[in-house]
Protein backbone atom coordinates (compact mmCIF):
# COMPACT_ATOMS: atom_id res chain seq x y z
CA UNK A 1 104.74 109.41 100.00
CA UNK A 2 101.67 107.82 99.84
CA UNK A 3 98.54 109.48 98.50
CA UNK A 4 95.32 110.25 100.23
CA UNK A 5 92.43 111.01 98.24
CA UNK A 6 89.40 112.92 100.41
CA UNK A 7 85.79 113.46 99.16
CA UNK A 8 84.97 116.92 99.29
CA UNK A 9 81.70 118.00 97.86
CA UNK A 10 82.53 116.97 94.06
CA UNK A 11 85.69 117.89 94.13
CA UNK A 12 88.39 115.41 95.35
CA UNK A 13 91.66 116.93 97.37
CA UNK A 14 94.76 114.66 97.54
CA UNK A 15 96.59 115.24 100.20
CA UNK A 16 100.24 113.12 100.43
CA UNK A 17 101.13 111.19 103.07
CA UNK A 18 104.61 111.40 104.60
CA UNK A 19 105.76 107.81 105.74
CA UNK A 20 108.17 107.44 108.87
CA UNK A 21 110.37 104.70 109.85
CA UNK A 22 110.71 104.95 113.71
CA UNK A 23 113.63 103.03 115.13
CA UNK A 24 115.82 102.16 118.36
CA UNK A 25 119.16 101.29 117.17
CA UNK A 26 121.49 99.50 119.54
CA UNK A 27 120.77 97.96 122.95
CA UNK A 28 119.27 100.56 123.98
CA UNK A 29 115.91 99.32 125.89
CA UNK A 30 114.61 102.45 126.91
CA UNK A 31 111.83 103.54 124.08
CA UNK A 32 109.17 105.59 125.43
CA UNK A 33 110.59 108.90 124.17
CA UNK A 34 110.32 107.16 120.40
CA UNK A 35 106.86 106.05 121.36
CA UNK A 36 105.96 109.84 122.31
CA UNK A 37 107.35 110.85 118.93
CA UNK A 38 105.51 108.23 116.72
CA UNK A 39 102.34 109.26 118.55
CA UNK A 40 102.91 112.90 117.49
CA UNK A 41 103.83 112.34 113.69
CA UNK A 42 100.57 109.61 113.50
CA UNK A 43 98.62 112.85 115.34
CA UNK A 44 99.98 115.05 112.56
CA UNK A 45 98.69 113.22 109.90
CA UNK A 46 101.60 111.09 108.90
CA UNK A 47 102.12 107.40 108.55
CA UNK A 48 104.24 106.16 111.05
CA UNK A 49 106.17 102.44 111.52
CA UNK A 50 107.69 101.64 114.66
CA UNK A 51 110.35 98.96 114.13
CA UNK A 52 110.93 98.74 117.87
CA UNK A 53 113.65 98.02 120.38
CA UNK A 54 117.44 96.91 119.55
CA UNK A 55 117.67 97.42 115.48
CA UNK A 56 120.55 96.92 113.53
CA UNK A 57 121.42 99.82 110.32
CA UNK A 58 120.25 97.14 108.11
CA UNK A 59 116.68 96.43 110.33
CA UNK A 60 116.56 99.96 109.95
CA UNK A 61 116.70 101.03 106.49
CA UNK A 62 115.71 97.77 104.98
CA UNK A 63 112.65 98.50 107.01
CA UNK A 64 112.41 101.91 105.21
CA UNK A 65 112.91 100.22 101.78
CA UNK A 66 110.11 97.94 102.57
CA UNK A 67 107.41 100.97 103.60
CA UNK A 68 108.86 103.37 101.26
CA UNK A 69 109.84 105.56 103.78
CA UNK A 70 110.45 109.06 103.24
CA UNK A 71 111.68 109.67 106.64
CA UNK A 72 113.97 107.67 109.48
CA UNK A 73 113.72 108.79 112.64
CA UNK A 74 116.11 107.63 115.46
CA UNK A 75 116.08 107.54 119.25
CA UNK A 76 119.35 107.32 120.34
CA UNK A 77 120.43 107.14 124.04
CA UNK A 78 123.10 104.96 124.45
CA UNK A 79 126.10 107.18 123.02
CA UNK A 80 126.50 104.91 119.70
CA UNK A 81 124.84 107.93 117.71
CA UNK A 82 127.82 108.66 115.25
CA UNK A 83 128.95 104.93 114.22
CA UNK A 84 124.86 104.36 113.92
CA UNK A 85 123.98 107.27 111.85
CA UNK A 86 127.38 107.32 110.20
CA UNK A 87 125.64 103.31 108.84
CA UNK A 88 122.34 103.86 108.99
CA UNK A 89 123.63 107.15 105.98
CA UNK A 90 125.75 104.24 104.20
CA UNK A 91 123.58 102.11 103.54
CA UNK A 92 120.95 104.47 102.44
CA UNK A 93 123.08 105.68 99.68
CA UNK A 94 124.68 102.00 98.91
CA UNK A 95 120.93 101.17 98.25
CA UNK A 96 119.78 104.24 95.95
CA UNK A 97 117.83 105.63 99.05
CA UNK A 98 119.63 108.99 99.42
CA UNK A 99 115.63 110.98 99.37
CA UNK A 100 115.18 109.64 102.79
CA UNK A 101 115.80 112.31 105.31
CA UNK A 102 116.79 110.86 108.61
CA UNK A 103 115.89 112.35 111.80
CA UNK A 104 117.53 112.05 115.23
CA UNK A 105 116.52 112.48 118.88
CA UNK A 106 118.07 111.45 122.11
CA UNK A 107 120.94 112.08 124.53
CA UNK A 108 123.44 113.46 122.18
CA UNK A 109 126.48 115.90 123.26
CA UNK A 110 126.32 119.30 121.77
CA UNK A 111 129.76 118.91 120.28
CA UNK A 112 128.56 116.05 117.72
CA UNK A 113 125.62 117.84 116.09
CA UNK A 114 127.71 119.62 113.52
CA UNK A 115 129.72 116.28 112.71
CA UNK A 116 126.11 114.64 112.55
CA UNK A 117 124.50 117.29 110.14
CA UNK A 118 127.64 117.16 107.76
CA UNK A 119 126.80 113.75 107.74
CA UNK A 120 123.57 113.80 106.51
CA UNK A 121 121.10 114.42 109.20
CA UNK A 122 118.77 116.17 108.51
CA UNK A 123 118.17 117.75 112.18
CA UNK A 124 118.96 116.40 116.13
CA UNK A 125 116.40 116.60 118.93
CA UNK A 126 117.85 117.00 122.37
CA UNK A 127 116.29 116.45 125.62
CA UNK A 128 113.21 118.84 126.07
CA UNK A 129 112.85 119.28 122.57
CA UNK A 130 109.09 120.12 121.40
CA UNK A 131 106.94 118.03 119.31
CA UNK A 132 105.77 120.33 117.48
CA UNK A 133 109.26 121.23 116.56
CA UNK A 134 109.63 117.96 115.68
CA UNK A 135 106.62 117.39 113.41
CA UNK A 136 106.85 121.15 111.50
CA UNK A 137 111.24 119.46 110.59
CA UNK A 138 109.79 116.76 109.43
CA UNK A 139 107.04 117.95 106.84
CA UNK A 140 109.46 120.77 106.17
CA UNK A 141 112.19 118.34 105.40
CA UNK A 142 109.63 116.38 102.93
CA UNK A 143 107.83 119.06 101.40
CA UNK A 144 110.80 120.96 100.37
CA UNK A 145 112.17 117.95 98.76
CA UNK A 146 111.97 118.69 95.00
CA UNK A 147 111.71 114.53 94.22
């Protein structure tokens, strides 16, 4: 995480920074829900990279390599979310990068969310989903991470 220093008074607070990787995997072209999302985390207070449409795993987490990442999120609505987050996991332990907590949202059947947590992610956002349910897993995710 990157740190924030503020000016209060004399005293000076530091406040981290939690940096998120925002990405559309896949040929999926429809990205306004991701949009929405990034808007909320920026809102929140955290740092916030939209990669934008059509990603590939690699895009994706050399992306979060490059901005130090400590989150990925994904927005997922074309029904490739296991094989995606299944790679997107891989290669985030292939490259040392196993403190990044990834995130998922989208159109994703019930039935794969315990395959998809076993996995590694961290927590799935469905359809309806609030954001600030989305931002309060996200600094929880970070903030509870001991490294």
């Amino acid at each position: 995480m990157t740190e924030l220093v503020v000016e209060t008074g004399s005293e000076k607070a530091k406040e981290r920074r939690i940096r998120v990787v925002v990405a559309k995997p896949g040929l999926d072209g429809h990205d306004r829900g991701a949009k929405v999302v990034a808007r909320a985390l920026r809102d929140a207070g955290m740092e916030v990279i939209y990669t934008g449409l059509r990603q590939s795993p690699e895009q994706i987490v050399a992306a979060a390599a490059q901005e130090d990442a400590d989150v990925i999120g994904l927005s997922i609505l074309s029904g490739a979310h296991l094989p995606i987050c299944r790679r997107v996991l891989d290669l985030l332990r292939e490259k040392g990068m196993d403190d990044v907590k990834v995130f998922l949202g989208g159109i994703i059947p019930a039935q794969d969310v315990p395959g998809l947590k076993q996995m590694g992610v961290v927590a799935v956002f469905m359809p309806g989903a609030s954001l600030d349910e989305v931002v309060r897993s996200v600094r929880g995710a970070v903030t509870a991470d001991p490294g």
